[in-house]
Protein backbone atom coordinates (compact mmCIF):
# COMPACT_ATOMS: atom_id res chain seq x y z
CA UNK A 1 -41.47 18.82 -16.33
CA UNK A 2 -40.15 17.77 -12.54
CA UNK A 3 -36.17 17.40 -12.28
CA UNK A 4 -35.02 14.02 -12.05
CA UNK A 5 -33.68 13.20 -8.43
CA UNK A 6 -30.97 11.28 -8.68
CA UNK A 7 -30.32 8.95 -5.69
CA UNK A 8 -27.19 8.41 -3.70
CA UNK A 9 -25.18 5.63 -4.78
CA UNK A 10 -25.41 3.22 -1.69
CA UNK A 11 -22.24 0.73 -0.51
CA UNK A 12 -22.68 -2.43 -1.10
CA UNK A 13 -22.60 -4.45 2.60
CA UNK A 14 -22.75 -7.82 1.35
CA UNK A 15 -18.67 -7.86 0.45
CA UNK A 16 -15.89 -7.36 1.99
CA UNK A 17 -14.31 -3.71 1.76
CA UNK A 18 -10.56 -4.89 3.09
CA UNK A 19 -10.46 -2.47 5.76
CA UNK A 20 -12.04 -4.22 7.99
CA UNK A 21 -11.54 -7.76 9.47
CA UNK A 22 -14.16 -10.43 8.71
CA UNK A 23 -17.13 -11.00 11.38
CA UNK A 24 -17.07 -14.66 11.61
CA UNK A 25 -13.83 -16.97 11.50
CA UNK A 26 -12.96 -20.36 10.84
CA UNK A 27 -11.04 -21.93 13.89
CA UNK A 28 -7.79 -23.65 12.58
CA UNK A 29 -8.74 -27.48 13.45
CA UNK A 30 -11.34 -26.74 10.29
CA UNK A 31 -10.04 -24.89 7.68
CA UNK A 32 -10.08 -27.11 4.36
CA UNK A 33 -6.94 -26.93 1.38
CA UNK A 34 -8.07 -24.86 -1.61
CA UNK A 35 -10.98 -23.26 0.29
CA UNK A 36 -11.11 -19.33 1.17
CA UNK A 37 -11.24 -18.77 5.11
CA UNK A 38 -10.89 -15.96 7.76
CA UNK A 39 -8.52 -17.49 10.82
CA UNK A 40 -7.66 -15.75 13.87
CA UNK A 41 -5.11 -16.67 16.64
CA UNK A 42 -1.68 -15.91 17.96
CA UNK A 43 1.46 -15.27 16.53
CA UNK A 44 4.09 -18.10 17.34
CA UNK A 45 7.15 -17.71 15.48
CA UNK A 46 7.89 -15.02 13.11
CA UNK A 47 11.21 -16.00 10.36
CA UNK A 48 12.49 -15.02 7.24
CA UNK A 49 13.34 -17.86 4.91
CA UNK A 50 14.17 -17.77 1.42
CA UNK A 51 12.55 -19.46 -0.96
CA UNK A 52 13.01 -19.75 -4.39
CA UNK A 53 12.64 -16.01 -6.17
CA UNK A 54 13.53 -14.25 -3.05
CA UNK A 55 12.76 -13.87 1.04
CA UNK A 56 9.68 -15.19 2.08
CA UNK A 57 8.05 -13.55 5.75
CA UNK A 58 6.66 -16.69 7.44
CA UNK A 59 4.60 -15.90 10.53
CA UNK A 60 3.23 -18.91 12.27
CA UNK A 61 -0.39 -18.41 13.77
CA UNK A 62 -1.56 -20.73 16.25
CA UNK A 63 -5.22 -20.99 17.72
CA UNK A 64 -6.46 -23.83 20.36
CA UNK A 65 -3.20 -26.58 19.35
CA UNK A 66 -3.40 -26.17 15.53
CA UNK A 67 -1.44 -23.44 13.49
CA UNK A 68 -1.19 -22.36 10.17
CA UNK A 69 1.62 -20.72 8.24
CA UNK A 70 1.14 -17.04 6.89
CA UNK A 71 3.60 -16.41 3.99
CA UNK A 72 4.52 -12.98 2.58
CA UNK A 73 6.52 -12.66 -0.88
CA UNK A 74 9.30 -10.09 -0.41
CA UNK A 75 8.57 -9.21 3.11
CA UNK A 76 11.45 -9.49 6.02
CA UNK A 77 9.39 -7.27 8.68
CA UNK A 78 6.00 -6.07 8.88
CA UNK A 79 5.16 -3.64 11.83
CA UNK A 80 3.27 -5.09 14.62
CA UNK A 81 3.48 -8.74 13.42
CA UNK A 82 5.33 -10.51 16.11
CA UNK A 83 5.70 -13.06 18.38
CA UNK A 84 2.51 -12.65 21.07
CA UNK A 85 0.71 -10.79 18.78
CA UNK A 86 -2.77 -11.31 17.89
CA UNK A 87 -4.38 -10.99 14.39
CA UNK A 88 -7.07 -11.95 11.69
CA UNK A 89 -6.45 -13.33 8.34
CA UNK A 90 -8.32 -13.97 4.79
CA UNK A 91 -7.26 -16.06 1.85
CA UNK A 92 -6.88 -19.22 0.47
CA UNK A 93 -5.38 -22.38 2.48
CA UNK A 94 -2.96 -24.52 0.93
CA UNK A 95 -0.20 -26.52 1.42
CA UNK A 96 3.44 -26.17 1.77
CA UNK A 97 6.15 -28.92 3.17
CA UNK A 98 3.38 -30.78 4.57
CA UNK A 99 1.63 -27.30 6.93
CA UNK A 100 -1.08 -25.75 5.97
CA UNK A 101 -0.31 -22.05 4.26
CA UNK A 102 -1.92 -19.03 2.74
CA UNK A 103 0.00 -17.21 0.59
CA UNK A 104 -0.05 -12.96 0.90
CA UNK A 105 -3.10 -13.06 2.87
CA UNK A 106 -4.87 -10.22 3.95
CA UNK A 107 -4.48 -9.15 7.83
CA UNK A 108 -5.68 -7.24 10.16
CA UNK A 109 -3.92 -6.72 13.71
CA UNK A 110 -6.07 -6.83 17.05
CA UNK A 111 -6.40 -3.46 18.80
């Protein structure tokens, strides 16, 4: 009786792993509220603000006129994220005070 062979397990290609930033992004003139997008674009403004529960990192991204808010829970500072920066980020668009938001995105900084 021939041994089983027992293949390797493969990695799956067609999700995201996280460590890497998505191939294909949504400009910032077309993102839509409740919808999951990847933006990219430049850092603006960078402030701490506190919202209810605690400090809230907000980090303004901008990209061709339009900009969208990134908000961290419990963040002041987060190394590398600053004004002239560049970066990508995932998650869900909302709404806060009349801007668009996402809320603890994922991010990746450009190189």
């Amino acid at each position: 009786m021939p041994a089983e062979t027992v293949a390797a397990p493969t990695r799956r290609t067609d999700r995201p792993d996280g460590l890497t930033p998505p191939e294909r992004t949504t400009p910032l003139s077309a993102i839509v509220r409740r919808q999951s997008c990847a933006v990219e674009g430049v850092v603006t403004d960078v402030a701490v603000r506190s919202w209810v529960g605690g400090p809230v990192l907000e980090v303004t991204l901008r990209d061709e006129g339009h900009e969208l808010v990134l908000a961290f829970f419990g963040r002041s500072a987060i190394a590398g994220i600053e004004p002239g920066s560049y970066l990508c980020a995932a998650g869900v668009v909302g709404r806060h005070r009349c801007r668009p938001i996402m809320l603890n995105p994922r991010y990746w900084l450009a190189r």
